[in-house]
Protein backbone atom coordinates (compact mmCIF):
# COMPACT_ATOMS: atom_id res chain seq x y z
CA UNK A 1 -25.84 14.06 2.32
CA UNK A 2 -26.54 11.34 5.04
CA UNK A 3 -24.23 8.80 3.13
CA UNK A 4 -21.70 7.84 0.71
CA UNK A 5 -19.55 5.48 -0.38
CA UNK A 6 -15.63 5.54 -0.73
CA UNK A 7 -13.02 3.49 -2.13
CA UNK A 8 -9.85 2.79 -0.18
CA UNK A 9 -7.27 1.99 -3.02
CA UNK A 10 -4.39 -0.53 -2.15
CA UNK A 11 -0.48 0.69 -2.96
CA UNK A 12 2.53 -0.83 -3.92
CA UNK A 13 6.12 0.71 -4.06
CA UNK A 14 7.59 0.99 -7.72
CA UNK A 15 10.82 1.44 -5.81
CA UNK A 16 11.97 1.73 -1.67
CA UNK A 17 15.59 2.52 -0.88
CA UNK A 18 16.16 2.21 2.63
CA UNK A 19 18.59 5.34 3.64
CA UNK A 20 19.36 5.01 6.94
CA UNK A 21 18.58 4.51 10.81
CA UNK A 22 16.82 7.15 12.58
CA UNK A 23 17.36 8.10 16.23
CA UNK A 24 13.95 7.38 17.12
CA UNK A 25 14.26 3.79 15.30
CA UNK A 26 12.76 3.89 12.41
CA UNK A 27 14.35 4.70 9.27
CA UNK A 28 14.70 7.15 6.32
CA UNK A 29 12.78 5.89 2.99
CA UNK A 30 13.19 7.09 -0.20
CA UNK A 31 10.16 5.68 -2.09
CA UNK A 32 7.92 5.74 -5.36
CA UNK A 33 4.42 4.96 -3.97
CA UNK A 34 1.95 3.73 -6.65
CA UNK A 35 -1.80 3.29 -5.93
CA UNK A 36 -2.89 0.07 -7.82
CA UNK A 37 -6.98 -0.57 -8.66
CA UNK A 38 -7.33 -2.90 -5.61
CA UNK A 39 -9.99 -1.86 -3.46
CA UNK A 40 -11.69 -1.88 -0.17
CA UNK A 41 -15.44 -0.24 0.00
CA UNK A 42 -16.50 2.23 2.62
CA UNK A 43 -19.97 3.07 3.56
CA UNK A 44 -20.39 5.79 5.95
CA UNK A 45 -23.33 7.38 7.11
CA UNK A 46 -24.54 9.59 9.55
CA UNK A 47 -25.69 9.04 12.95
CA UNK A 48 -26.51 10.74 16.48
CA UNK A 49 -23.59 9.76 18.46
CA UNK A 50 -20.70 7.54 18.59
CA UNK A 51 -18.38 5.23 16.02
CA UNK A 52 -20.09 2.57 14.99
CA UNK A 53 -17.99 0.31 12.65
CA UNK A 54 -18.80 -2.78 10.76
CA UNK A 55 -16.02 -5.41 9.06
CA UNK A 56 -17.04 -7.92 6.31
CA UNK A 57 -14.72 -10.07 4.01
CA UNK A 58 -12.23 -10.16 7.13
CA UNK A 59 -11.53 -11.02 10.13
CA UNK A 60 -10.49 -7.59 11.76
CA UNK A 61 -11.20 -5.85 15.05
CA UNK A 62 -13.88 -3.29 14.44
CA UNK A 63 -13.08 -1.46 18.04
CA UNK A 64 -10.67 1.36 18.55
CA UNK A 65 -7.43 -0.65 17.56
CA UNK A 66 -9.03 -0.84 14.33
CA UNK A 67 -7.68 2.22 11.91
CA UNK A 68 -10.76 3.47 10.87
CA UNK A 69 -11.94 3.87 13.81
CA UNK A 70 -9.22 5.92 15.16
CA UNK A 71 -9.16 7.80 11.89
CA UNK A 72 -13.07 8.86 12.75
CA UNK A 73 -12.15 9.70 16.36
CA UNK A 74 -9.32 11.88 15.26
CA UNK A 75 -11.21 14.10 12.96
CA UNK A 76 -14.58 13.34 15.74
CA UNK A 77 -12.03 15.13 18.50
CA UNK A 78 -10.79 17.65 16.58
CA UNK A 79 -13.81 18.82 14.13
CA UNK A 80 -16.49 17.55 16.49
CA UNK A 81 -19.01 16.21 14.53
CA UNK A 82 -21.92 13.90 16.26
CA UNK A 83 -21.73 10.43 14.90
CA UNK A 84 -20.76 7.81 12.12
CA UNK A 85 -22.05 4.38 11.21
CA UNK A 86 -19.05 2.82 9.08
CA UNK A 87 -19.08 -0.57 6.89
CA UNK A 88 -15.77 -1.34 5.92
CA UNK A 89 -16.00 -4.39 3.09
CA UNK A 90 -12.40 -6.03 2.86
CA UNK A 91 -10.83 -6.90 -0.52
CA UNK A 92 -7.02 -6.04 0.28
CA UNK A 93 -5.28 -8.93 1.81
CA UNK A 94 -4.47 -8.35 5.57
CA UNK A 95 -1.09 -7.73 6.40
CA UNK A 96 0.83 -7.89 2.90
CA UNK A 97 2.28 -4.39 2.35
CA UNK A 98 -0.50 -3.27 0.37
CA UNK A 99 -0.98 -0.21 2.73
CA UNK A 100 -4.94 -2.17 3.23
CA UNK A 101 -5.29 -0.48 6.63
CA UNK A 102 -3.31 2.49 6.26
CA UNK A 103 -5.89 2.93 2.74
CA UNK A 104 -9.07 2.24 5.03
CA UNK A 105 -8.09 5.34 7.66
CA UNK A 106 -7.43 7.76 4.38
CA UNK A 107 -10.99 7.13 2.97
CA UNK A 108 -12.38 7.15 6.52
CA UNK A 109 -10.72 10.74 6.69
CA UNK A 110 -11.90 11.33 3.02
CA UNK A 111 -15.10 10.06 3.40
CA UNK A 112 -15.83 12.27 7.07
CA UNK A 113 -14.59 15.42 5.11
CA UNK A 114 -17.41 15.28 2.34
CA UNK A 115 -20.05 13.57 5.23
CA UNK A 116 -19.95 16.49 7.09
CA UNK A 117 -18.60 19.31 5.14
CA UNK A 118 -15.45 19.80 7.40
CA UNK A 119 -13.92 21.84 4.71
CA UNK A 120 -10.21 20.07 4.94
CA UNK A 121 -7.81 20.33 1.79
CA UNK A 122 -5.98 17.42 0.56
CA UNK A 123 -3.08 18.68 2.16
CA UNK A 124 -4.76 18.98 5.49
CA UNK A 125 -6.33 15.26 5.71
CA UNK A 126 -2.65 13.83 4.80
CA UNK A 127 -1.37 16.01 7.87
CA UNK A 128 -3.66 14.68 9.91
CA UNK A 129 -3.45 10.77 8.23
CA UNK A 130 0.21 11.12 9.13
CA UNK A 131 -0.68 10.74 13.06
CA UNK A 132 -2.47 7.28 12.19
CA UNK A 133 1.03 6.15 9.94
CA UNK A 134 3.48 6.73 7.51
CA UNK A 135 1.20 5.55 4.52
CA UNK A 136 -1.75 7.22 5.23
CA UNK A 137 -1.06 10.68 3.54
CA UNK A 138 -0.22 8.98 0.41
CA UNK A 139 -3.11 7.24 0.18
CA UNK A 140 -4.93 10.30 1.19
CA UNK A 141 -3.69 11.27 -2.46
CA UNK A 142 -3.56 8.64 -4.39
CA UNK A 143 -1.79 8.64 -7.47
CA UNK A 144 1.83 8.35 -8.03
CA UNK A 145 4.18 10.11 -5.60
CA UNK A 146 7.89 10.06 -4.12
CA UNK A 147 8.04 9.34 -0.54
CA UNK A 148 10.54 10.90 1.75
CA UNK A 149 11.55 10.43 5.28
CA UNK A 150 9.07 7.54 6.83
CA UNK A 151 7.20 7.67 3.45
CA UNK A 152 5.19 10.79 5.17
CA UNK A 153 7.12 13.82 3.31
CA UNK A 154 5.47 13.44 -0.72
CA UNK A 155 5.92 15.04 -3.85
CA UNK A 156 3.25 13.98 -6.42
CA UNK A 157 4.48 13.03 -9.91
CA UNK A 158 3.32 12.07 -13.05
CA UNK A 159 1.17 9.20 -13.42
CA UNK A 160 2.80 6.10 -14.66
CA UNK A 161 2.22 4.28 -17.40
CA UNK A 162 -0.17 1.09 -17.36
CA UNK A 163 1.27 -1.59 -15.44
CA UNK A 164 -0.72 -4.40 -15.24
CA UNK A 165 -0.22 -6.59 -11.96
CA UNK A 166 0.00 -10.29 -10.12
CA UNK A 167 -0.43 -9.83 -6.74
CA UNK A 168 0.22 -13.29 -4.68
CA UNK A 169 0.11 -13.10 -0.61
CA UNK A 170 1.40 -16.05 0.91
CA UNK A 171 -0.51 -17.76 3.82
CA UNK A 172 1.57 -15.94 6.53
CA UNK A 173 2.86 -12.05 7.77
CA UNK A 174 6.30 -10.77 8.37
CA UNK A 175 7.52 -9.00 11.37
CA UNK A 176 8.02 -5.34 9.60
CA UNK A 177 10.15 -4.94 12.74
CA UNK A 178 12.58 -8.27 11.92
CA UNK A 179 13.26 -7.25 8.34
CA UNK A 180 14.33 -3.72 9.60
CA UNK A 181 16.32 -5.34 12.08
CA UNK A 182 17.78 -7.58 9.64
CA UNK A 183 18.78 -4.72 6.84
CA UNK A 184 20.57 -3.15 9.86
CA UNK A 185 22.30 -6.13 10.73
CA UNK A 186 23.08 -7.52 7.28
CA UNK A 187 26.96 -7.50 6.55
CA UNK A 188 26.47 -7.00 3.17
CA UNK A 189 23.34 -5.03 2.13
CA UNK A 190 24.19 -6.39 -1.85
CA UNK A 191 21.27 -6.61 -3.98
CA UNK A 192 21.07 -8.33 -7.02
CA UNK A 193 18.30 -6.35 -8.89
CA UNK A 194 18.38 -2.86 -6.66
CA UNK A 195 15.80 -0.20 -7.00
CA UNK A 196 16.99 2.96 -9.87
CA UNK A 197 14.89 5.80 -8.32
CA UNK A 198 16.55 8.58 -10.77
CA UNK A 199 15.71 6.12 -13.79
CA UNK A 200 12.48 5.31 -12.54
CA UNK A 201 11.62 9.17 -11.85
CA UNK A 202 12.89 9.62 -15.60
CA UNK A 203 10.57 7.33 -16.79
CA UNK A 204 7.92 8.63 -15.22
CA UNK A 205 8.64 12.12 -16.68
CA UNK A 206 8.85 10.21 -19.81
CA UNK A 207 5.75 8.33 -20.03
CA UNK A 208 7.93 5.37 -20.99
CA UNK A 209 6.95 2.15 -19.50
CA UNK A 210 9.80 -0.39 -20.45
CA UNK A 211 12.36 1.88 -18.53
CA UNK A 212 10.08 2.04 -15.58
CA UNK A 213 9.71 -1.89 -15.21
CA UNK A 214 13.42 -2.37 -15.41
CA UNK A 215 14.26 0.39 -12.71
CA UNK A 216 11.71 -1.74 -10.24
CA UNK A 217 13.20 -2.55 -7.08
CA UNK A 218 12.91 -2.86 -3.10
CA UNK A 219 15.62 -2.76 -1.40
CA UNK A 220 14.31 -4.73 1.53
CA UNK A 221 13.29 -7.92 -0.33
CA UNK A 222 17.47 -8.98 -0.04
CA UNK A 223 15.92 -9.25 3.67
CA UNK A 224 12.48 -10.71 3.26
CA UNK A 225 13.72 -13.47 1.09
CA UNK A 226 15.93 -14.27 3.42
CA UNK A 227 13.86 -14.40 6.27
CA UNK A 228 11.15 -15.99 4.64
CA UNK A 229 12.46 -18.51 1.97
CA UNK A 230 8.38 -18.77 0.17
CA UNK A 231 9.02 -15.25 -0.79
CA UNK A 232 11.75 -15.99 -3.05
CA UNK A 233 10.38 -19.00 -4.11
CA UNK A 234 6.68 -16.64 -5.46
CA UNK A 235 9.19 -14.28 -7.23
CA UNK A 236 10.35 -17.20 -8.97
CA UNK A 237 7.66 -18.84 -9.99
CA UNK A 238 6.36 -15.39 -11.05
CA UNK A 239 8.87 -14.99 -13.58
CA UNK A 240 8.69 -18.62 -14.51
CA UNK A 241 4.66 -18.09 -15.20
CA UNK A 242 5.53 -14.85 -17.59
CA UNK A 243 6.02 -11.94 -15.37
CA UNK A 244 8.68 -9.59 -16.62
CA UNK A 245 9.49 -8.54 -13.09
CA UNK A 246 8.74 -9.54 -9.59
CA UNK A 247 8.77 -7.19 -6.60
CA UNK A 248 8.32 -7.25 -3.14
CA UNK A 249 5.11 -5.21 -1.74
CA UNK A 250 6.87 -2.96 0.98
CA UNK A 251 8.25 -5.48 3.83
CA UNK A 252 6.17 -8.15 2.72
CA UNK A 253 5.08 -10.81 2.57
CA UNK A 254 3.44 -9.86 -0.72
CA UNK A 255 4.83 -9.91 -3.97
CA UNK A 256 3.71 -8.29 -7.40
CA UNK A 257 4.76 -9.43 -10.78
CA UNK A 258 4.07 -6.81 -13.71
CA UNK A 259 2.69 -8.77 -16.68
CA UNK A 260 2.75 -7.32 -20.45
CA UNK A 261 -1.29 -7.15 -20.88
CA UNK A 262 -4.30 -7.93 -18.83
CA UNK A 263 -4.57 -11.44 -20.81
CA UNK A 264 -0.92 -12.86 -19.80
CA UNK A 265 -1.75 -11.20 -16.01
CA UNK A 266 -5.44 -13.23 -15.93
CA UNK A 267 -2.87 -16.43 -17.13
CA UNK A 268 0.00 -15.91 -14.45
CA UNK A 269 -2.62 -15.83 -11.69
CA UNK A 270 -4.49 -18.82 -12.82
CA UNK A 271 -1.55 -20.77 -12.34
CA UNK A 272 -0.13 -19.25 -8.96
CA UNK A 273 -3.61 -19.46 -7.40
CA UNK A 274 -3.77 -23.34 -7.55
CA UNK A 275 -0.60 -22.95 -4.93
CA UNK A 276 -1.49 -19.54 -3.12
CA UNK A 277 -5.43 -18.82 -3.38
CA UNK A 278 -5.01 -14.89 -2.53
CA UNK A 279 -3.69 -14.35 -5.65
CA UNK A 280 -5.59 -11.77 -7.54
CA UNK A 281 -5.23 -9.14 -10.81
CA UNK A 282 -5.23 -5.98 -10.75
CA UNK A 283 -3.60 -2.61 -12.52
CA UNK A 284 -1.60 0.46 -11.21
CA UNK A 285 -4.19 3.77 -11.40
């Protein structure tokens, strides 16, 4: 094999509790990741020395600050394989809490493994994602999966039910850093539609998807919203368009709203993208 392809699937979090400041300053997560259809497209093939990598639909470094190309000099130090020629194509939106980057370095990982017939588990790869960031080993496994600790610690569990998706990015990042900051600092950490992990995790078990929608929650949009006032206002006018829910992706700045069918998702986004063209449609996998 000289090259292949590989998807890099986008995530969202069904629910995040935030547990706690750590001594080293982050903080304890307890979390339901969910990989959503969302893609980016790898190429990789190889080549006699070197990382060479390529960026399209973005504007993104493609040197050694980029991800990828520290996830192919990882496994390049430690496996030692000659070379790789890597065209990333963007589709995830930069800097929304979609896990685009952290998704990029897992199928970089993914991709090397099969390239060069390293011989890696699953379970191995996510080990060695976890050096590149908390997100990478989940989306070195994809599915559904509870998230411990930074999100790095995961237990894999069922799949959910079909959840079709709004996904609106606003024309500007957070500082991940500020809305930590500001859950520590909040006087009152009260939110008004909190994430149920145990009734999520039931409905999971359950297959049932009305119980899973309602136990939705993040518990650092309180924080977002407040920091960013055009967060609130999307989850608003999410709901107002038809969405039974609207959640925060991760710290933000994204937001998903969880339509009833494909045909009332394809109608939500119509509408939002007049106001916010990165709005797109898409499904949980």
């Amino acid at each position: 094999m000289d090259a292949l392809k590989v998807p890099a699937y986008g995530k969202i979090n069904l629910t995040l509790k935030v547990l706690g400041r750590r001594p080293d300053g982050f903080h304890n997560l307890s979390t339901i990741f969910q990989a959503i259809a969302l893609q980016d497209t790898l190429t990789l093939s190889r080549c006699y020395e070197g990382i060479h990598l390529e960026v399209r639909g973005a504007r993104l470094s493609a040197g050694p600050d980029n991800l990828v190309y520290q996830a192919a000099a990882l496994l390049q130090q430690r496996y030692g394989f000659p070379g790789v020629r890597i065209n990333l194509e963007k589709r995830i939106p930069l800097a929304a809490g979609l896990a685009g980057g952290s998704s990029d370095a897992a199928a970089t990982l993914l991709g090397l493994n099969y390239l060069y017939n390293l011989g890696l588990t699953p379970g191995q790869l996510a080990r060695e994602g976890a050096k590149l960031g908390s997100d990478v080993p989940f989306c070195v496994l994809g599915g559904t999966a509870l998230g411990r600790g930074r999100g790095e610690d995961l237990s894999l569990l069922p799949p959910a039910p079909r959840l079709w998706l709004v996904l609106v990015k606003p024309p500007f990042g957070v500082s991940t850093a500020a809305v930590y900051q500001g859950w520590d600092a909040a006087p009152s950490r009260q939110n008004p539609e909190p994430p149920d992990e145990d009734r999520a995790l039931a409905a999971l078990r359950a297959g049932d998807r009305e119980q899973l929608v309602r136990a939705l929650g993040n518990d650092l949009e309180i924080v977002t919203c407040r920091l960013y006032p055009e967060v609130k206002a999307i989850k608003l006018r999410l709901l107002a368009a038809g969405a039974e829910r609207a959640i925060l992706c991760g710290s933000g700045p994204a937001v998903f709203g969880v339509a009833p069918d494909r045909q009332t998702a394809v109608s939500i986004a119509s509408r939002l993208r007049q106001t916010y063209p990165e709005t797109m449609v898409t499904c949980t996998l």
